[in-house]
C-alpha atoms as a PDB file:
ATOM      1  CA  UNK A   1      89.357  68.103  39.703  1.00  0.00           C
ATOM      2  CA  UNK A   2      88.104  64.582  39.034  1.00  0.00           C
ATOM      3  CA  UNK A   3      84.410  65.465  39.505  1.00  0.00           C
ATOM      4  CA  UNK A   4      84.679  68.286  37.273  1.00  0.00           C
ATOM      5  CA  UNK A   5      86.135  66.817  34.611  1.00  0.00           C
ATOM      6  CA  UNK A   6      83.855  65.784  31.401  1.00  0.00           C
ATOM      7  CA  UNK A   7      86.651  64.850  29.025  1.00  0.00           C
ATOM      8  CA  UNK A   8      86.922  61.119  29.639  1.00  0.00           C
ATOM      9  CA  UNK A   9      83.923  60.690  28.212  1.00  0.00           C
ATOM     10  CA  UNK A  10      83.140  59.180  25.033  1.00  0.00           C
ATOM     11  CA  UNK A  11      82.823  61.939  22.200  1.00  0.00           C
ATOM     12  CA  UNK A  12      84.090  64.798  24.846  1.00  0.00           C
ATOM     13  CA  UNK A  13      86.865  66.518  24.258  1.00  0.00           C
ATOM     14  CA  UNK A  14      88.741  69.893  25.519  1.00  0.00           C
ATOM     15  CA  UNK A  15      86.707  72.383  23.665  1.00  0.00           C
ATOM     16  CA  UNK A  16      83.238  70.520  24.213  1.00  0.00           C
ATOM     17  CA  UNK A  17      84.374  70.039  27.788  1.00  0.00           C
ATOM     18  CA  UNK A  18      84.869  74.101  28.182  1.00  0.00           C
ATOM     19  CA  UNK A  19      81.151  74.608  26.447  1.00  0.00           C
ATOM     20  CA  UNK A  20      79.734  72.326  29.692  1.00  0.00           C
ATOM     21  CA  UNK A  21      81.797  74.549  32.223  1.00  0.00           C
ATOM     22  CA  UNK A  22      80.438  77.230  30.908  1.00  0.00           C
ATOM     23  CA  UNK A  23      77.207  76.474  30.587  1.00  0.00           C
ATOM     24  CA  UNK A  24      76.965  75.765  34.317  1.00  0.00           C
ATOM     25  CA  UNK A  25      77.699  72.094  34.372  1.00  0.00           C
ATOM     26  CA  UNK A  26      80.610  72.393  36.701  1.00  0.00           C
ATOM     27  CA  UNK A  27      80.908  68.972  38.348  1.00  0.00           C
ATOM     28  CA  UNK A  28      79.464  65.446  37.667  1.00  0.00           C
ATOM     29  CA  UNK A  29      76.164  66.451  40.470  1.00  0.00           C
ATOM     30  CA  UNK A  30      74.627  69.232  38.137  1.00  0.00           C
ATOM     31  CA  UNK A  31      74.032  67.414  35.327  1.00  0.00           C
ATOM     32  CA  UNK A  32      70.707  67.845  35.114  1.00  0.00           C
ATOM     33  CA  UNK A  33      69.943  70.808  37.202  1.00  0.00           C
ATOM     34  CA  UNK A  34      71.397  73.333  34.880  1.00  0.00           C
ATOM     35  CA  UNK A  35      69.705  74.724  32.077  1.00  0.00           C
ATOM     36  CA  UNK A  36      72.428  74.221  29.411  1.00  0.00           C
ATOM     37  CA  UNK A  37      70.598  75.607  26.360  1.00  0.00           C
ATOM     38  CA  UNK A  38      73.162  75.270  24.221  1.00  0.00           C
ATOM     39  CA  UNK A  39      73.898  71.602  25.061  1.00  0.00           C
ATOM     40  CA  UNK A  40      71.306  69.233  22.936  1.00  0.00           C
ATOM     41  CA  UNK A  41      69.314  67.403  25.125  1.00  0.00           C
ATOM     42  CA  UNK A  42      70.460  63.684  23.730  1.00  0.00           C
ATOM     43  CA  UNK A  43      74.491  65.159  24.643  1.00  0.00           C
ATOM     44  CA  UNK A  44      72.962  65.917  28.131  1.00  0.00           C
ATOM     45  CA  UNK A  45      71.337  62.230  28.686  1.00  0.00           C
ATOM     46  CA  UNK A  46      74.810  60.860  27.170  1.00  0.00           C
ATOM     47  CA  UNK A  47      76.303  62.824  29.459  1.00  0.00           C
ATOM     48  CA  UNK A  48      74.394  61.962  32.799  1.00  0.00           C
ATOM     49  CA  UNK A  49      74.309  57.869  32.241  1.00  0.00           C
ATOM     50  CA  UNK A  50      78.500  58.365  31.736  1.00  0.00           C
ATOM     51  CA  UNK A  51      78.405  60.795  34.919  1.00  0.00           C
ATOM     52  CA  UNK A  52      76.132  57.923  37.046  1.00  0.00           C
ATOM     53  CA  UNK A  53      78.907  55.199  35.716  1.00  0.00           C
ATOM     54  CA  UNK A  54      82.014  57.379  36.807  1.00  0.00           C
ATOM     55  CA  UNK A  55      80.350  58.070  40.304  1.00  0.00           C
ATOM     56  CA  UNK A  56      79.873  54.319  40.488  1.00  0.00           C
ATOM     57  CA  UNK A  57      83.928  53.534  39.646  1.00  0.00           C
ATOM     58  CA  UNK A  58      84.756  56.741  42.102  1.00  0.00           C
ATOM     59  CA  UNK A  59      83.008  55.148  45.284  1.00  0.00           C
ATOM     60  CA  UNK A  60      84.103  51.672  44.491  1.00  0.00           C
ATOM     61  CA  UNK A  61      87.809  53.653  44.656  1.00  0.00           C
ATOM     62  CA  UNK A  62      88.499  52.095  41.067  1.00  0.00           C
ATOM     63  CA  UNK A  63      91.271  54.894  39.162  1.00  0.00           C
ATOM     64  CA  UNK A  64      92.007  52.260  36.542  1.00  0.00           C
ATOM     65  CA  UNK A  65      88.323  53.240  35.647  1.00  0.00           C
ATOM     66  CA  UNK A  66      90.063  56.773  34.919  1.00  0.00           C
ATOM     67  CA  UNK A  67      93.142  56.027  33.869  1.00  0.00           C
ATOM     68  CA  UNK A  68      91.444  53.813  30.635  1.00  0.00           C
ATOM     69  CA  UNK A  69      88.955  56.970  29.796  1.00  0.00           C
ATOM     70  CA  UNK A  70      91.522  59.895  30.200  1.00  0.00           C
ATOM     71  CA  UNK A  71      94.075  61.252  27.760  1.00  0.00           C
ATOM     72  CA  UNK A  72      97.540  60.087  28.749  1.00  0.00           C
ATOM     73  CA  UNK A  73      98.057  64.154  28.961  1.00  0.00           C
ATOM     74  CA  UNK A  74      95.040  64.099  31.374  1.00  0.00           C
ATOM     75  CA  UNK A  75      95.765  61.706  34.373  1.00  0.00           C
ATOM     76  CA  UNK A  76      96.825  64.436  36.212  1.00  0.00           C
ATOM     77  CA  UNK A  77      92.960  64.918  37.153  1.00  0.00           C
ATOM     78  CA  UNK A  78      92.816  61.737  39.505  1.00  0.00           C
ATOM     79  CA  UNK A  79      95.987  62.622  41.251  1.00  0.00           C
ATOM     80  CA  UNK A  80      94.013  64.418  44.323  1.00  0.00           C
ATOM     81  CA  UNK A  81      91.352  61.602  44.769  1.00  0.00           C
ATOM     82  CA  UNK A  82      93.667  58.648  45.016  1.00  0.00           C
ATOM     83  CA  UNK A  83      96.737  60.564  46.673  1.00  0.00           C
ATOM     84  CA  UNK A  84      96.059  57.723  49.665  1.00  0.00           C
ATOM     85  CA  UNK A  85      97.225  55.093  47.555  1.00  0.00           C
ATOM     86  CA  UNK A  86      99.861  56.015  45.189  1.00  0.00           C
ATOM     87  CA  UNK A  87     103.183  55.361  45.404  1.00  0.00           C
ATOM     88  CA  UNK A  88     105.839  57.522  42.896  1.00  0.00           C
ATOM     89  CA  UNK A  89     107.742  54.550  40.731  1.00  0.00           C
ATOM     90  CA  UNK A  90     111.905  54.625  39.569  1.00  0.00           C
ATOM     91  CA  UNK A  91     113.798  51.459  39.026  1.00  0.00           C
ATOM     92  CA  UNK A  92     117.919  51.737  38.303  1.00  0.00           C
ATOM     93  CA  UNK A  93     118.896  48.823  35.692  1.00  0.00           C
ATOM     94  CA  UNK A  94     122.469  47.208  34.732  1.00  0.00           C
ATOM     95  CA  UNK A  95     121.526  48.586  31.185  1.00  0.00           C
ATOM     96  CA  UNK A  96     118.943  50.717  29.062  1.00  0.00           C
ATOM     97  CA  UNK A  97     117.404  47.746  27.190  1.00  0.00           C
ATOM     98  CA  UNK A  98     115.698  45.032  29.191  1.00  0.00           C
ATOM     99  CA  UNK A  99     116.811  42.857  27.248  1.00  0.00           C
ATOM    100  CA  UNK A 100     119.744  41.218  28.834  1.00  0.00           C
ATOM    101  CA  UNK A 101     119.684  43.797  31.560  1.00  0.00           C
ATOM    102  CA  UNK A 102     118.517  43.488  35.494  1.00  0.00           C
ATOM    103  CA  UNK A 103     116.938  46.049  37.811  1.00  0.00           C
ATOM    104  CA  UNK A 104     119.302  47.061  40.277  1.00  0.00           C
ATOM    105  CA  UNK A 105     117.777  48.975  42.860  1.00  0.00           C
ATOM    106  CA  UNK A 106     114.082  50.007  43.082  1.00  0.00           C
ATOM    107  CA  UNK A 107     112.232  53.320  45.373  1.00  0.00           C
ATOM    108  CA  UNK A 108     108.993  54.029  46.379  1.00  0.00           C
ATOM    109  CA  UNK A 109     107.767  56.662  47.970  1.00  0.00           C
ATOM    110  CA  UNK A 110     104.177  57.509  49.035  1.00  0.00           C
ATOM    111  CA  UNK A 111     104.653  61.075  50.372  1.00  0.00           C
ATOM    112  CA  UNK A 112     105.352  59.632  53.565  1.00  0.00           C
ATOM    113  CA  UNK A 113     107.456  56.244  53.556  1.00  0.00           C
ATOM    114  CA  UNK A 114     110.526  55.797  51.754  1.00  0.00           C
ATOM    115  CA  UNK A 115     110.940  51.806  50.334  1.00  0.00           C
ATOM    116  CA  UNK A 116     113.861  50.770  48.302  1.00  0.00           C
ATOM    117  CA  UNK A 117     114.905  47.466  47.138  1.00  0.00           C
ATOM    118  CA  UNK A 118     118.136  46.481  45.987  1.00  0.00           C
ATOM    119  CA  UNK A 119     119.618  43.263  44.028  1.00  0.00           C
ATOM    120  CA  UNK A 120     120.774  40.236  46.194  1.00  0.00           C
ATOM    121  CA  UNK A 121     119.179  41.864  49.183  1.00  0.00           C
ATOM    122  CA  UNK A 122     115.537  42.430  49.326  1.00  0.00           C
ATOM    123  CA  UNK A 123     114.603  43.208  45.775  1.00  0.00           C
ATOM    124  CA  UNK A 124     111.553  40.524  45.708  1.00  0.00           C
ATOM    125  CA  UNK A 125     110.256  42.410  48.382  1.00  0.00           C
ATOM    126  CA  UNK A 126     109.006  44.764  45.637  1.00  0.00           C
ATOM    127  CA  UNK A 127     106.012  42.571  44.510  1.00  0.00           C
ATOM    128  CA  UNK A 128     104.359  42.865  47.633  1.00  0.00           C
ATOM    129  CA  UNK A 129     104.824  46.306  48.599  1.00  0.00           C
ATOM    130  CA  UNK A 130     103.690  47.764  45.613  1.00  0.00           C
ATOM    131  CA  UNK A 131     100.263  45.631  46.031  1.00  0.00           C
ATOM    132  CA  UNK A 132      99.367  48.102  48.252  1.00  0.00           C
ATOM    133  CA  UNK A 133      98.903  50.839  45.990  1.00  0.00           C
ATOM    134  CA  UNK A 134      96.563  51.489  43.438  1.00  0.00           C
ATOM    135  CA  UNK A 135      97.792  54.156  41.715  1.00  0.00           C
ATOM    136  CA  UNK A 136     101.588  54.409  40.009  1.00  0.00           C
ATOM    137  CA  UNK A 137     103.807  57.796  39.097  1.00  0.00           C
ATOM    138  CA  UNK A 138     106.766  57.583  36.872  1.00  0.00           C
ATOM    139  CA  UNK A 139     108.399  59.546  34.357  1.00  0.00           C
ATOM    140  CA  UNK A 140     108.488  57.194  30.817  1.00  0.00           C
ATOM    141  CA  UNK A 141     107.119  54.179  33.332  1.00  0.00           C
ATOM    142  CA  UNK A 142     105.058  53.404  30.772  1.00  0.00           C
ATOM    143  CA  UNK A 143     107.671  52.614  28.078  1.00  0.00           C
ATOM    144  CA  UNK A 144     110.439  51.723  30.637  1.00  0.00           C
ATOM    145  CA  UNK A 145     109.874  51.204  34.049  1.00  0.00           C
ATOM    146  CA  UNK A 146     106.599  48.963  34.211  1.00  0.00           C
ATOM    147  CA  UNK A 147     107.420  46.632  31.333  1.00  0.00           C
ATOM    148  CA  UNK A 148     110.701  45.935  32.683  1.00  0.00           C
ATOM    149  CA  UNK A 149     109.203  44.891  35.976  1.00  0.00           C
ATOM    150  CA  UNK A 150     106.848  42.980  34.155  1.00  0.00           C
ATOM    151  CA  UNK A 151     109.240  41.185  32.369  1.00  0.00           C
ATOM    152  CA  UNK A 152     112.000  40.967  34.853  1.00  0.00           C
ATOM    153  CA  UNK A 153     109.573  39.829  37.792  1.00  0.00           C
ATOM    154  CA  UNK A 154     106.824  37.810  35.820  1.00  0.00           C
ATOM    155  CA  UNK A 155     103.879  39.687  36.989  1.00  0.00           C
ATOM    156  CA  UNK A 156     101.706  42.748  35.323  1.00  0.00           C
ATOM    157  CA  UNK A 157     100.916  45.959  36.934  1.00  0.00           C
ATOM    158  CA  UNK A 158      97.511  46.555  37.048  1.00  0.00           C
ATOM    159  CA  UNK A 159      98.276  50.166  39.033  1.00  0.00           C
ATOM    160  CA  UNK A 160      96.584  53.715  37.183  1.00  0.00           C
ATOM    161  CA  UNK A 161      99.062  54.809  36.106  1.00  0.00           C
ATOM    162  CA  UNK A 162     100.189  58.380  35.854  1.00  0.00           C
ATOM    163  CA  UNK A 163     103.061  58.685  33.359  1.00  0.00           C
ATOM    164  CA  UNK A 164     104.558  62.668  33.839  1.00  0.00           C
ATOM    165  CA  UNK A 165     106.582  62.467  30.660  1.00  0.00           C
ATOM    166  CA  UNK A 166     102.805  62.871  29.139  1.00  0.00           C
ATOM    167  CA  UNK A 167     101.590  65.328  31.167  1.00  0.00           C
ATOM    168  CA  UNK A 168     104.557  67.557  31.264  1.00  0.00           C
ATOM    169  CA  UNK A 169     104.886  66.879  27.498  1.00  0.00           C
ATOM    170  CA  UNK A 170     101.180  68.964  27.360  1.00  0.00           C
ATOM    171  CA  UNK A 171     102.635  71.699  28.899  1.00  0.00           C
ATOM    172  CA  UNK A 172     105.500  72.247  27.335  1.00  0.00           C
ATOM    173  CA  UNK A 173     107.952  70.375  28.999  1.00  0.00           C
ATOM    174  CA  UNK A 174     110.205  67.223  27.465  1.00  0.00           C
ATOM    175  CA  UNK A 175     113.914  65.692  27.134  1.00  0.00           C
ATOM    176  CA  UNK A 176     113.603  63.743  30.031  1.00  0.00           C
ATOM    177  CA  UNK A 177     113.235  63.872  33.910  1.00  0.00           C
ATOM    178  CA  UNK A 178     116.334  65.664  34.220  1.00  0.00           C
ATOM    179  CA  UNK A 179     115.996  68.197  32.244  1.00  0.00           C
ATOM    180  CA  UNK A 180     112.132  68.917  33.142  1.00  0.00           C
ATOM    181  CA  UNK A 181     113.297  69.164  37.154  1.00  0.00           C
ATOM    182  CA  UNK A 182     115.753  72.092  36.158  1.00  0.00           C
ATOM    183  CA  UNK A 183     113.610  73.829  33.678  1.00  0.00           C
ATOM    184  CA  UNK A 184     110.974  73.576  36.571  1.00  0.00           C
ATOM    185  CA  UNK A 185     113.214  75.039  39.214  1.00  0.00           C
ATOM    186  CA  UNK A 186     114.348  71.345  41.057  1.00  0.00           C
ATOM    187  CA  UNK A 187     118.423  71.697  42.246  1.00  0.00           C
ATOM    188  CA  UNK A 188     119.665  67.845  42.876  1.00  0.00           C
ATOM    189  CA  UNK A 189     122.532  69.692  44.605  1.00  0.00           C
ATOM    190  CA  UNK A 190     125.485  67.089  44.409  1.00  0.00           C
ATOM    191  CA  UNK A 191     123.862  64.682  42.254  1.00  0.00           C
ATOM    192  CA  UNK A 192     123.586  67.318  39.359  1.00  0.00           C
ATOM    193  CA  UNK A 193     124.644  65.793  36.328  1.00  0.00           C
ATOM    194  CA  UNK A 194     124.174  61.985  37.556  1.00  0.00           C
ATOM    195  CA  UNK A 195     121.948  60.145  35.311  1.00  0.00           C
ATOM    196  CA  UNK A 196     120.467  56.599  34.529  1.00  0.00           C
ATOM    197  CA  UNK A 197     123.764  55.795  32.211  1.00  0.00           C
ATOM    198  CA  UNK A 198     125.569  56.983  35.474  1.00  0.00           C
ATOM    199  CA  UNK A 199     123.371  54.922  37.706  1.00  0.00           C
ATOM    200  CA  UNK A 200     124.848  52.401  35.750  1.00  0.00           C
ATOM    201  CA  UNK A 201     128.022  52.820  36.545  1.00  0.00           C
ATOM    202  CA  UNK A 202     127.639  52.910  40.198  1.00  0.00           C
ATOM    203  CA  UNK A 203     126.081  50.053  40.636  1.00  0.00           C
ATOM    204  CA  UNK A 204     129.077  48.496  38.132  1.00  0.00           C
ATOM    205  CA  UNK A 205     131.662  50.230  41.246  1.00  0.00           C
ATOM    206  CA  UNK A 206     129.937  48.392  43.531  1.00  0.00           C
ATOM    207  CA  UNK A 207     129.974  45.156  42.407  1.00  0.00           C
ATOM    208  CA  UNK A 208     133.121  44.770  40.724  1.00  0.00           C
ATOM    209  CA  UNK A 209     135.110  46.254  44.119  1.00  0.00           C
ATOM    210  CA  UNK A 210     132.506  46.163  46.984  1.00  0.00           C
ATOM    211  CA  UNK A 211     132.310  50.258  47.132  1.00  0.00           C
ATOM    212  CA  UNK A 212     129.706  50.743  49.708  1.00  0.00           C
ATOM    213  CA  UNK A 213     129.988  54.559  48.746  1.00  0.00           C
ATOM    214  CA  UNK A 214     128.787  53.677  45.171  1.00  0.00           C
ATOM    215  CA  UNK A 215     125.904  51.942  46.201  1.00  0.00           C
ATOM    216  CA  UNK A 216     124.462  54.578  48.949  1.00  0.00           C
ATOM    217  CA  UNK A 217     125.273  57.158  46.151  1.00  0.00           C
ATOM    218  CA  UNK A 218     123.028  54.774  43.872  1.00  0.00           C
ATOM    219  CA  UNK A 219     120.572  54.616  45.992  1.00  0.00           C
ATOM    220  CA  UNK A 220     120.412  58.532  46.946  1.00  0.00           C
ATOM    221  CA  UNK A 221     120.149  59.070  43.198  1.00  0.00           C
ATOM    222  CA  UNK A 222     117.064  56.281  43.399  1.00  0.00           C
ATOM    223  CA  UNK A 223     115.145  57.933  45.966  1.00  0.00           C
ATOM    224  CA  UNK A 224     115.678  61.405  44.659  1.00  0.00           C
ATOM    225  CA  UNK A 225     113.979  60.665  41.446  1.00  0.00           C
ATOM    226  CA  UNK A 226     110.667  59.397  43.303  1.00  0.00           C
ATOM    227  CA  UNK A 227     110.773  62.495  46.001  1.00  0.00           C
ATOM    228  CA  UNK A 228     110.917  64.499  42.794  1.00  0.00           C
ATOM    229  CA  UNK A 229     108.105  63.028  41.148  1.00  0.00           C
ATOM    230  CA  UNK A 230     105.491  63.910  43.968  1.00  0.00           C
ATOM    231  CA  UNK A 231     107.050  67.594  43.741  1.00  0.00           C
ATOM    232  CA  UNK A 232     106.824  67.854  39.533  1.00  0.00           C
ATOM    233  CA  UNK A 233     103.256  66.182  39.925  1.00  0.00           C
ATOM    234  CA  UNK A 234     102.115  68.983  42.518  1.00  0.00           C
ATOM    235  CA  UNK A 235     103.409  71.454  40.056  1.00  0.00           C
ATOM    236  CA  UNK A 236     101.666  69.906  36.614  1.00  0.00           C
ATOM    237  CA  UNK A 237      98.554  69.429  38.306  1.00  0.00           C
ATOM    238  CA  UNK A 238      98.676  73.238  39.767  1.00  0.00           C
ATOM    239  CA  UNK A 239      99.995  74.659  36.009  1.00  0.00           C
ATOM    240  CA  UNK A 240      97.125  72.175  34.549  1.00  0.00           C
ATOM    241  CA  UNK A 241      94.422  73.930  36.222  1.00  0.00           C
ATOM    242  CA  UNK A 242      95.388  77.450  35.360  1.00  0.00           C
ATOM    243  CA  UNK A 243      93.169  76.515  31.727  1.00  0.00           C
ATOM    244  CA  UNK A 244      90.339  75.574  34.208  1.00  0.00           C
ATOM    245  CA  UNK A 245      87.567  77.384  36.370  1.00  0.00           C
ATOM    246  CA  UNK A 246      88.858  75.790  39.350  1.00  0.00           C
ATOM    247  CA  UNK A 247      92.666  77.372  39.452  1.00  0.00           C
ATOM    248  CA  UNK A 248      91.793  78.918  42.761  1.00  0.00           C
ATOM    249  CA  UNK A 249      89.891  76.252  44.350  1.00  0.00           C
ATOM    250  CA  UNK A 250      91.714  73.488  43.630  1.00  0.00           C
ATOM    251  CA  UNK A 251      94.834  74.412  43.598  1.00  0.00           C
ATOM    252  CA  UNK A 252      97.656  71.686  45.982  1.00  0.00           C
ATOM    253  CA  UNK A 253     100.185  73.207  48.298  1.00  0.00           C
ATOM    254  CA  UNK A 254     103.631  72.193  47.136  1.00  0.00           C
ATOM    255  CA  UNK A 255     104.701  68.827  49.213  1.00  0.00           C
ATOM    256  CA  UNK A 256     107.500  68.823  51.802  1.00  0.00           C
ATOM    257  CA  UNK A 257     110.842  67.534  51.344  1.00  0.00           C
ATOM    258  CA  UNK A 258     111.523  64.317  53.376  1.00  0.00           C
ATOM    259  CA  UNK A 259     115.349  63.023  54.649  1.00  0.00           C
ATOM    260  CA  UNK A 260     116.475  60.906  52.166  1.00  0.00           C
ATOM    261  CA  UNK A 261     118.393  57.990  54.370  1.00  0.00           C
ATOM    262  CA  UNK A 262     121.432  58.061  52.162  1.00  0.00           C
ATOM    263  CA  UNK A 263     123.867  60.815  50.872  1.00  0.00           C
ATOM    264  CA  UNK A 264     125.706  60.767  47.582  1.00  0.00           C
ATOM    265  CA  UNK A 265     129.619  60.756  48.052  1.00  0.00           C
ATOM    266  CA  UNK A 266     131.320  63.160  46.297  1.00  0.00           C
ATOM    267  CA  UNK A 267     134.751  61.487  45.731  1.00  0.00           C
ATOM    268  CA  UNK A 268     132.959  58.220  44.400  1.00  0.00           C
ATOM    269  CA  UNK A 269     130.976  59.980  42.124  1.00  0.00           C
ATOM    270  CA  UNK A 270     134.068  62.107  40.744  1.00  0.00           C
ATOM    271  CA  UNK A 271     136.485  58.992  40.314  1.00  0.00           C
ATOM    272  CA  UNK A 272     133.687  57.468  38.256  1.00  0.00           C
ATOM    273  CA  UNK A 273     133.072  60.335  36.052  1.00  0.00           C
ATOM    274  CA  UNK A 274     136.924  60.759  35.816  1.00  0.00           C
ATOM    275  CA  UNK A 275     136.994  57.212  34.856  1.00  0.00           C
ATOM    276  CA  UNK A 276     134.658  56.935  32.476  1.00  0.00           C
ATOM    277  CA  UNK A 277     135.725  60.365  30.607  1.00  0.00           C
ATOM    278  CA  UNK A 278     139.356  58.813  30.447  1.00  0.00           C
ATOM    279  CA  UNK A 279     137.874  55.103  28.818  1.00  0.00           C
ATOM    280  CA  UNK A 280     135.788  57.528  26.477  1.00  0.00           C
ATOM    281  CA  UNK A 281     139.085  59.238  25.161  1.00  0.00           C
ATOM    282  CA  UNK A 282     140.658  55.731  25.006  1.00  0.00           C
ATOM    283  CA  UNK A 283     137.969  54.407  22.705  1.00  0.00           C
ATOM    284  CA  UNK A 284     138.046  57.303  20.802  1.00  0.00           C
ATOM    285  CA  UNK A 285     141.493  56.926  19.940  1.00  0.00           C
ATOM    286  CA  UNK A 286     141.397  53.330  18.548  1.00  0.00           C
END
């Protein structure tokens, strides 16, 4: 979809965009071999020199190029061309603000390898796995995930980055990863209901009595999030299209589902919840 996409540049946008389709100019090579009559001939020249550049960025395999020039809502379009080298983003944290908070366990997933990284075991691993990738998924990365990595680890991210709360937000889905996964269909089967202020508490289980259980349920909640995010980014880009000329030639099959190495634990996660609903009562009554 990358090469037939017009809207990154300059002055461009969705309706102008549909006037070049059709006219003819379906893809970055026929500028200038369609007569577009209704196009003015200075939009055309515009439009070739920014078509030239963005073939230039393409073959040097540069998606930040993209990522700068598209809508937030639009990053979806690079997804295809630089599939090789992204990796689908979630960290778990000790809190919900950075601030005073620390990442507890991090996965990656690249459609094929499953990395995750936990605190006081091989968390500073992270840095140089993720150099490996060029292009990031997440769902609210952008406002959570990457600029507590930043922060906690001292570096910046320099990855494309493909935020889905965006692009699902353009199609009419919102209220958070969760909640977007069920509306689109996604069952997370015994984790149902477990959430980042949940993920919280597990990783609290473990620590304060050694709970092996907690963590591998922490980390099966991890992993499920970025195995999800390759699935929901299948299914925006495929929904995406359907306002496009290209629905039925561009369309992705949907991604298989890999073994995630750990299993939640029922009893763990029920103790916790019972836990926490009893302290929430407690408070409450104060």
């Amino acid at each position: 979809m990358l090469i037939n996409s017009f809207i990154h540049i300059p002055g461009v946008g969705a309706v102008t965009e549909k006037r070049l389709w059709t006219a003819g100019l379906l893809d970055w090579h026929q500028v200038g071999s369609v007569d577009a009559c209704d196009i003015p001939a200075r939009s055309l020249m515009r439009i070739a020199a920014c078509m030239a550049e963005s073939c230039e960025h393409l073959d040097k395999n540069n998606p930040a190029y993209f990522a700068d020039h598209l809508p937030a809502g639009e990053h979806w379009r690079f997804f295809p061309q630089f599939r090789k080298t992204t990796a689908f983003m979630d960290i778990e944290t000790t809190g919900m603000d950075m601030f005073g908070s620390e990442i507890t366990t991090i996965a990656l997933y690249d459609g094929e390898s499953i990395n995750y990284y936990v605190q006081g075991q091989n968390l500073d691993a992270f840095m140089e796995d993720i150099g490996r990738y060029n292009v990031i998924v997440t769902y609210n990365g952008k406002t959570f995930d990457v600029p507590f990595i930043e922060k906690y680890f001292g570096i910046e991210m320099a990855h494309a980055h493909i935020d889905l709360r965006y692009v699902l937000k353009s199609l009419g889905y919102g209220g958070g990863l969760k909640m977007c996964e069920k509306a689109l269909g996604l069952d997370r089967g015994d984790l149902d209901g477990v959430d980042g202020f949940f993920a919280v508490l597990l990783w609290r289980e473990f620590q304060q009595t050694g709970n092996i259980k907690a963590l591998e349920t922490l980390l099966a909640y991890n992993i499920e999030d970025v195995v999800n995010l390759e699935t929901l980014m299948v299914l925006a880009y495929n929904m995406k299209l359907k306002d496009t000329p290209f629905s039925r030639t561009h369309a992705l099959p949907m991604p298989g589902i890999p073994d995630i190495p750990f299993k939640p634990d029922r009893s763990t996660i029920e103790r916790i919840r019972q836990k926490f609903q009893v302290n929430f009562f407690q408070d409450m009554d104060r």
